[in-house]
N, C-alpha and C. Protein backbone atom coordinates (compact mmCIF):
# COMPACT_ATOMS: atom_id res chain seq x y z
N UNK A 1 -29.66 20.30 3.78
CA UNK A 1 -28.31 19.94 3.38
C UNK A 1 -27.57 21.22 2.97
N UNK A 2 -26.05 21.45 3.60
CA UNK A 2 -25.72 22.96 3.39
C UNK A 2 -25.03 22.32 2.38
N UNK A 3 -25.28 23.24 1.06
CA UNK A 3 -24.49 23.50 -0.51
C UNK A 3 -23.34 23.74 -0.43
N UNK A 4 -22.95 24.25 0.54
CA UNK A 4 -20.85 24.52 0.85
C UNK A 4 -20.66 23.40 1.19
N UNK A 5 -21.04 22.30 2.18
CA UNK A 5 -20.84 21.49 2.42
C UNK A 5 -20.65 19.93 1.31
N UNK A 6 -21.67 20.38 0.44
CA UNK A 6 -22.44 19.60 -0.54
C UNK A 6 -21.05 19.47 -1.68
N UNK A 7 -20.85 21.10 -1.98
CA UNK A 7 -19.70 21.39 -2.68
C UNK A 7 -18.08 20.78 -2.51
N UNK A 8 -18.35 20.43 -1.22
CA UNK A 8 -16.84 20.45 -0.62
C UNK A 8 -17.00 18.76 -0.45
N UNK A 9 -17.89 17.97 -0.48
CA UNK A 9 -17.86 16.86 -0.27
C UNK A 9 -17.74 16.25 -1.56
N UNK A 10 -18.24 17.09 -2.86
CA UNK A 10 -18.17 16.31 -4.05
C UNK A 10 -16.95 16.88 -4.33
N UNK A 11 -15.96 17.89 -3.98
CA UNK A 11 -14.70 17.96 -4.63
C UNK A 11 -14.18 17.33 -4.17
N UNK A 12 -14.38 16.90 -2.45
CA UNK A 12 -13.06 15.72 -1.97
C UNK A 12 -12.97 14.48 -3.07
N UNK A 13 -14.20 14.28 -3.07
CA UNK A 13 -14.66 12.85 -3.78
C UNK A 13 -14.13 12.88 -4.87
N UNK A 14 -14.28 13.48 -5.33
CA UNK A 14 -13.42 13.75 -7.17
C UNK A 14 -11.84 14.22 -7.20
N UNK A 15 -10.91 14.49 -6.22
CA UNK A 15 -9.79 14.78 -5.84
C UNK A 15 -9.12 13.84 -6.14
N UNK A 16 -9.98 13.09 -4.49
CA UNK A 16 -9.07 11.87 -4.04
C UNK A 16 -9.64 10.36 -4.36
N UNK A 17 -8.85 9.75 -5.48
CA UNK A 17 -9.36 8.07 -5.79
C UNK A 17 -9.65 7.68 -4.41
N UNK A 18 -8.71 7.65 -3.69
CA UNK A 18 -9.03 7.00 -2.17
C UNK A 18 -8.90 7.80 -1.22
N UNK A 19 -10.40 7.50 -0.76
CA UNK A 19 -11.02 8.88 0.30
C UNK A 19 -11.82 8.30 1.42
N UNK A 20 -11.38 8.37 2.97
CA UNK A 20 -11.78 7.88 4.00
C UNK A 20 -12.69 8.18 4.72
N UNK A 21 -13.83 9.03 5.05
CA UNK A 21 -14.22 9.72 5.72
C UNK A 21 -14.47 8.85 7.52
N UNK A 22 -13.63 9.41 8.24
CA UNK A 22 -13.87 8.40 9.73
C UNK A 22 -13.55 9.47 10.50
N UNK A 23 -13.83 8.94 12.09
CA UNK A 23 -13.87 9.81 13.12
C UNK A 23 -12.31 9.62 13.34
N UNK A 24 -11.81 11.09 13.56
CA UNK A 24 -10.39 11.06 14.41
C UNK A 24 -9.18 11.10 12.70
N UNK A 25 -8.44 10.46 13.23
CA UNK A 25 -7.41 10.08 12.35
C UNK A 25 -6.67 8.65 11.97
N UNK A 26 -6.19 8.60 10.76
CA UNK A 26 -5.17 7.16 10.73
C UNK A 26 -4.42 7.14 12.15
N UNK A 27 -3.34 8.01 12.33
CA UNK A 27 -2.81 7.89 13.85
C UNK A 27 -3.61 7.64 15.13
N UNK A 28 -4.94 8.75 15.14
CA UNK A 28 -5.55 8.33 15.88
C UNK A 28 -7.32 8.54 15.87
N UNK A 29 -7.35 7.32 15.26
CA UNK A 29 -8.80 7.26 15.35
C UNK A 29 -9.85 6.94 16.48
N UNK A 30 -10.97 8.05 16.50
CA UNK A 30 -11.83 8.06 17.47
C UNK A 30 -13.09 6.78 17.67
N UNK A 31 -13.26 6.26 16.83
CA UNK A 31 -13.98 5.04 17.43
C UNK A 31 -13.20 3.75 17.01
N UNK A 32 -13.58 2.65 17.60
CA UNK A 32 -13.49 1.27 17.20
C UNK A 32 -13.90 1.44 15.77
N UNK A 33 -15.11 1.44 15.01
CA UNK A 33 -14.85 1.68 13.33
C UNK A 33 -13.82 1.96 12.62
N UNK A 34 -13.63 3.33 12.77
CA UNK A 34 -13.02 3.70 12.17
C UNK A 34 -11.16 3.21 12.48
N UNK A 35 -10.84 2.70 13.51
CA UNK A 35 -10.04 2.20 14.35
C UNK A 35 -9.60 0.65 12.73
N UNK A 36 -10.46 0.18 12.89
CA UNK A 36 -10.83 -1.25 12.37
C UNK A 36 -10.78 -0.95 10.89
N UNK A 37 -11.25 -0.03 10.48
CA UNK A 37 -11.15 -0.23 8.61
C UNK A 37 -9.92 0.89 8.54
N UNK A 38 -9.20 1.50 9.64
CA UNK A 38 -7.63 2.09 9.65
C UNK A 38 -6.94 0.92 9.44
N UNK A 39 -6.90 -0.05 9.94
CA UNK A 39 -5.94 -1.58 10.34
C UNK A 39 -6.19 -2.12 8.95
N UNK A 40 -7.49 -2.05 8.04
CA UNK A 40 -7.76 -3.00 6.79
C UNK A 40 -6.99 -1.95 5.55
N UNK A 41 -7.03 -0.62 5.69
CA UNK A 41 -7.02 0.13 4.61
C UNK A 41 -4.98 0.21 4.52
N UNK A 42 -4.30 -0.10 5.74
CA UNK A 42 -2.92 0.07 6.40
C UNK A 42 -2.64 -1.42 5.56
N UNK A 43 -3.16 -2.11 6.02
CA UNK A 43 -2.73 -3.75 5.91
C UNK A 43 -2.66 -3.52 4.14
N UNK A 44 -3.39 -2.71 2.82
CA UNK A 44 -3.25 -3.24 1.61
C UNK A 44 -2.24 -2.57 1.51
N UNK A 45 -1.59 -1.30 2.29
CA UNK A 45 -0.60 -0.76 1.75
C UNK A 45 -0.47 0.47 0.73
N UNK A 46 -1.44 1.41 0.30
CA UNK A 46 -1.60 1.82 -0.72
C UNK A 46 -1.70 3.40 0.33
N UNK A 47 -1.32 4.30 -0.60
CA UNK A 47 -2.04 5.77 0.25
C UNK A 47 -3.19 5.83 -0.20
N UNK A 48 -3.94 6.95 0.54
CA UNK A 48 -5.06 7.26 0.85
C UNK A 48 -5.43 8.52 1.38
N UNK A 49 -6.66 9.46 0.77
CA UNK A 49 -7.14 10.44 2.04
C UNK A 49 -7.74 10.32 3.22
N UNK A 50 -8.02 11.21 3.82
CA UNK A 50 -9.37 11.27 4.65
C UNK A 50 -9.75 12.34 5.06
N UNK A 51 -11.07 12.25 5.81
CA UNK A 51 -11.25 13.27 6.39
C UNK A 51 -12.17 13.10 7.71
N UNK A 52 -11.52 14.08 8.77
CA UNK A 52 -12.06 13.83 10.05
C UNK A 52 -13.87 14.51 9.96
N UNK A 53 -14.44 14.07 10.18
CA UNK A 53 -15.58 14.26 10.27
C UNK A 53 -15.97 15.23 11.37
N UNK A 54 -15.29 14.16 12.36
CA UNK A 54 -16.07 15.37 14.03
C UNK A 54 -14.88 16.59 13.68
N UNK A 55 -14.22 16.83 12.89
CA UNK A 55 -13.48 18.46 13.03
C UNK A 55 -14.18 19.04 11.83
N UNK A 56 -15.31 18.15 11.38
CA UNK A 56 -15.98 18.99 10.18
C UNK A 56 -17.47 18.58 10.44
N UNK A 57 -18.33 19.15 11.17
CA UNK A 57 -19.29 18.67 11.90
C UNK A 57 -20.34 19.11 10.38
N UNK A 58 -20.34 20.45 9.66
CA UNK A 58 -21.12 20.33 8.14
C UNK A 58 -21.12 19.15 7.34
N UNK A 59 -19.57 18.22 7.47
CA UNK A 59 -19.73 17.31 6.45
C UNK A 59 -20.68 16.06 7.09
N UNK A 60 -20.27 15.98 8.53
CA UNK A 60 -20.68 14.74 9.05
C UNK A 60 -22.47 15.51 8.98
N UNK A 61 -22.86 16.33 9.07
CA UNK A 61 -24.20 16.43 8.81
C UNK A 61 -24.79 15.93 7.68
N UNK A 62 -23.93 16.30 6.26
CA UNK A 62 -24.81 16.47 4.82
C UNK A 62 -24.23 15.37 4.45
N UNK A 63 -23.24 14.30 4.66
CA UNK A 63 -22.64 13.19 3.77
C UNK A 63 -23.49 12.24 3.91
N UNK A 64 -24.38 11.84 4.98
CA UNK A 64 -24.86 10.59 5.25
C UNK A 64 -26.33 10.58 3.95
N UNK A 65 -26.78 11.91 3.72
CA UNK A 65 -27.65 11.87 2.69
C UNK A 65 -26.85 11.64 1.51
N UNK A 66 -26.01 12.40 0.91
CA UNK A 66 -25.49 12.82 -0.23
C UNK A 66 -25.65 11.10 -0.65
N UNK A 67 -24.62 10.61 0.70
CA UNK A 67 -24.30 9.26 0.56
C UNK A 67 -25.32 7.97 0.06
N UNK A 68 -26.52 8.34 0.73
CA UNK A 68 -27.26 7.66 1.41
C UNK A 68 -26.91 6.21 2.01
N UNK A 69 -26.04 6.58 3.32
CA UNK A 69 -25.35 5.63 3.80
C UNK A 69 -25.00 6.27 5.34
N UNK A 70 -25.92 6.11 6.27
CA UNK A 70 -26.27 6.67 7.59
C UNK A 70 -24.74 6.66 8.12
N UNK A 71 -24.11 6.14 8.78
CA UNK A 71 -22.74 5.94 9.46
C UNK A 71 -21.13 6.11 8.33
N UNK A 72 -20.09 6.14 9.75
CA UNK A 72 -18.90 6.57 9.41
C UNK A 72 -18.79 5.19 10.42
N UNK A 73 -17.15 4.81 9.48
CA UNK A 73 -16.90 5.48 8.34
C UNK A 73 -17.66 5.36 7.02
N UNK A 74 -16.48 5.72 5.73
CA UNK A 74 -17.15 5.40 4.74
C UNK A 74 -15.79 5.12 3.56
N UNK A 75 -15.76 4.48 3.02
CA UNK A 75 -14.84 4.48 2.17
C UNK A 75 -15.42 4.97 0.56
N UNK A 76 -14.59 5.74 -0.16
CA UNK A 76 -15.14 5.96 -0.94
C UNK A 76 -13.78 5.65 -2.37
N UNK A 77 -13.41 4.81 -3.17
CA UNK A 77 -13.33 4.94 -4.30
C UNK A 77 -13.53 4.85 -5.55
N UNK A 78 -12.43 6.15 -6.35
CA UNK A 78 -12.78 6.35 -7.62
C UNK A 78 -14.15 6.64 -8.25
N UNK A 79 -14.56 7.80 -7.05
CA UNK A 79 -16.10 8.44 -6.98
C UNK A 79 -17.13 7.51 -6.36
N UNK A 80 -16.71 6.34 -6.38
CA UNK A 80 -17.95 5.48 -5.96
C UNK A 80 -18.20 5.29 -4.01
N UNK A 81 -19.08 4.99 -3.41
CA UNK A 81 -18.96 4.54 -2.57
C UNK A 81 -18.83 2.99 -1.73
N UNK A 82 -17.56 2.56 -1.39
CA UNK A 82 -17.62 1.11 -1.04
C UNK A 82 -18.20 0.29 -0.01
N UNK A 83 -18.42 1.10 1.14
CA UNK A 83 -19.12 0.53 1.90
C UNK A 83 -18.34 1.54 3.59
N UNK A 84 -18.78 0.63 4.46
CA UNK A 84 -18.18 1.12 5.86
C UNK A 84 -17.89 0.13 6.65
N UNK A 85 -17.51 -0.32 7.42
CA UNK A 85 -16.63 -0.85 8.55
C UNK A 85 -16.46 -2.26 8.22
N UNK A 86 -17.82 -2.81 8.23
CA UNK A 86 -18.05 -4.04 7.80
C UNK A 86 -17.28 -4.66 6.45
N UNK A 87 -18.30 -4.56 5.70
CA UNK A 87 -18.18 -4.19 4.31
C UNK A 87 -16.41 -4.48 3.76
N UNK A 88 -15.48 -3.23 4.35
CA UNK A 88 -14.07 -2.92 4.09
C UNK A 88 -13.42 -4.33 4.77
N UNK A 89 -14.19 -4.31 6.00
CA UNK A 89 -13.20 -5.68 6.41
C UNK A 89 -13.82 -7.00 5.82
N UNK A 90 -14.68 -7.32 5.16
CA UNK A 90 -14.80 -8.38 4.34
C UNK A 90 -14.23 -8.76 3.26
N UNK A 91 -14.33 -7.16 2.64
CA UNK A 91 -13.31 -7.14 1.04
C UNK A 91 -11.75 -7.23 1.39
N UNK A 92 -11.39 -6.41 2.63
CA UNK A 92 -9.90 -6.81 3.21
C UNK A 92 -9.43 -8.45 3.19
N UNK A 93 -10.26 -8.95 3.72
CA UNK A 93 -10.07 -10.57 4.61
C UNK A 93 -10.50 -11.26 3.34
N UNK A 94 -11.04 -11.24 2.48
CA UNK A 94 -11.03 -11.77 1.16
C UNK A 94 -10.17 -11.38 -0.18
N UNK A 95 -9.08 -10.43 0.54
CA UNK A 95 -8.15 -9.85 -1.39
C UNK A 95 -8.76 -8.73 -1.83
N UNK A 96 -10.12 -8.95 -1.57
CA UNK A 96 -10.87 -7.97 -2.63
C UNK A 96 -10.06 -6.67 -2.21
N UNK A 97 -10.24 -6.01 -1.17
CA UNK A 97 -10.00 -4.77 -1.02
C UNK A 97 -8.40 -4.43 -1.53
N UNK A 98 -7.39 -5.17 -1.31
CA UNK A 98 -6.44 -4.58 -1.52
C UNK A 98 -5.92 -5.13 -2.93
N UNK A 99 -6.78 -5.36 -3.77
CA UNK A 99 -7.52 -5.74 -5.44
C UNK A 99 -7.50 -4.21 -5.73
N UNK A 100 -8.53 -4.28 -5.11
CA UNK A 100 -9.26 -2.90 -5.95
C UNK A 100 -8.63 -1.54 -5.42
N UNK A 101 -8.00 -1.40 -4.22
CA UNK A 101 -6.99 -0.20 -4.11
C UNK A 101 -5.54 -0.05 -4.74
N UNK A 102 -5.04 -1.72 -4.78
CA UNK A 102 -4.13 -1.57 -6.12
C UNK A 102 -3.99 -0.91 -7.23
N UNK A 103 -5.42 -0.99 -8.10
CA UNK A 103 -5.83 -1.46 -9.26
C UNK A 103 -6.05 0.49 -9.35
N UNK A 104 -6.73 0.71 -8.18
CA UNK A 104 -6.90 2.10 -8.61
C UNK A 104 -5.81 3.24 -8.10
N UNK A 105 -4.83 2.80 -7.19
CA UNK A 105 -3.52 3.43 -7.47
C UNK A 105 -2.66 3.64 -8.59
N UNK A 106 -2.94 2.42 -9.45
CA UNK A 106 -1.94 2.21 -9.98
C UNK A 106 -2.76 2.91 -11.51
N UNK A 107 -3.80 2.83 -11.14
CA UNK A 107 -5.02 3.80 -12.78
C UNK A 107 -4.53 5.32 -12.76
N UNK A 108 -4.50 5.28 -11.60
CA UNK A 108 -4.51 7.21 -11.12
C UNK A 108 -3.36 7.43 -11.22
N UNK A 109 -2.13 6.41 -11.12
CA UNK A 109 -0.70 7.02 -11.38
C UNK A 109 -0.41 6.94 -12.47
N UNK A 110 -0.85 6.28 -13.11
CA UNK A 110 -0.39 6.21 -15.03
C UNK A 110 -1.17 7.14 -15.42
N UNK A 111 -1.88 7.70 -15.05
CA UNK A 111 -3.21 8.74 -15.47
C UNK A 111 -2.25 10.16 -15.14
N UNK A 112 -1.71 9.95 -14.34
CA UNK A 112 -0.57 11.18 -13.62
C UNK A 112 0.38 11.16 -14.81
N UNK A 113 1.15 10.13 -14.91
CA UNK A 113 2.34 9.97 -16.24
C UNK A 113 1.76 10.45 -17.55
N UNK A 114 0.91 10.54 -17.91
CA UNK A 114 0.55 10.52 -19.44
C UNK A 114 0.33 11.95 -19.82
């Protein structure tokens, strides 16, 4: 596992409350996955990071351990990890997800004000 990599994956994580890691981009994402939890993460409405993986071939090496969570994507908030493709579109199609990206937009912006 490269330590620059290691480094750079726990600062994204701690940056950004909401942090995407998927192939390609929101505009244009490279697989059906990541394609599919773009459409769930769009639909709550909230911003978000990400990061392309295949233009960062160190992260897509060392995240799946760090993670321990083999595949992309991955959603990750408020340090935690939520799940991937599946997972996002269950909590989508049930409230949950755009619950809990509310909830932590709206933590991180009063956290900004104070």
């Amino acid at each position: 596992m490269s330590e620059t990599a290691l480094e750079t994956i726990k600062r994204q994580i701690s940056e950004n409350p909401i942090l995407l890691y998927m192939k390609g981009s929101p505009q244009a994402p490279q697989c059906g996955f990541s394609a599919k939890t773009i459409e769930c993460m769009v639909g709550c409405g909230q911003r978000f990071a990400y990061v392309d993986i295949l233009s960062n071939p160190e992260i897509r090496a060392t995240l799946p351990s760090y993670a321990e969570w083999p595949t992309f994507p991955q959603l990750w908030v408020d340090g935690e990890l939520v799940g991937g493709c599946d997972i996002v579109t269950e909590m989508f199609e049930s409230g949950e997800l755009e619950a809990l990206l509310s909830e932590t937009t709206e933590r991180n912006t009063d956290s900004e004000d104070s």
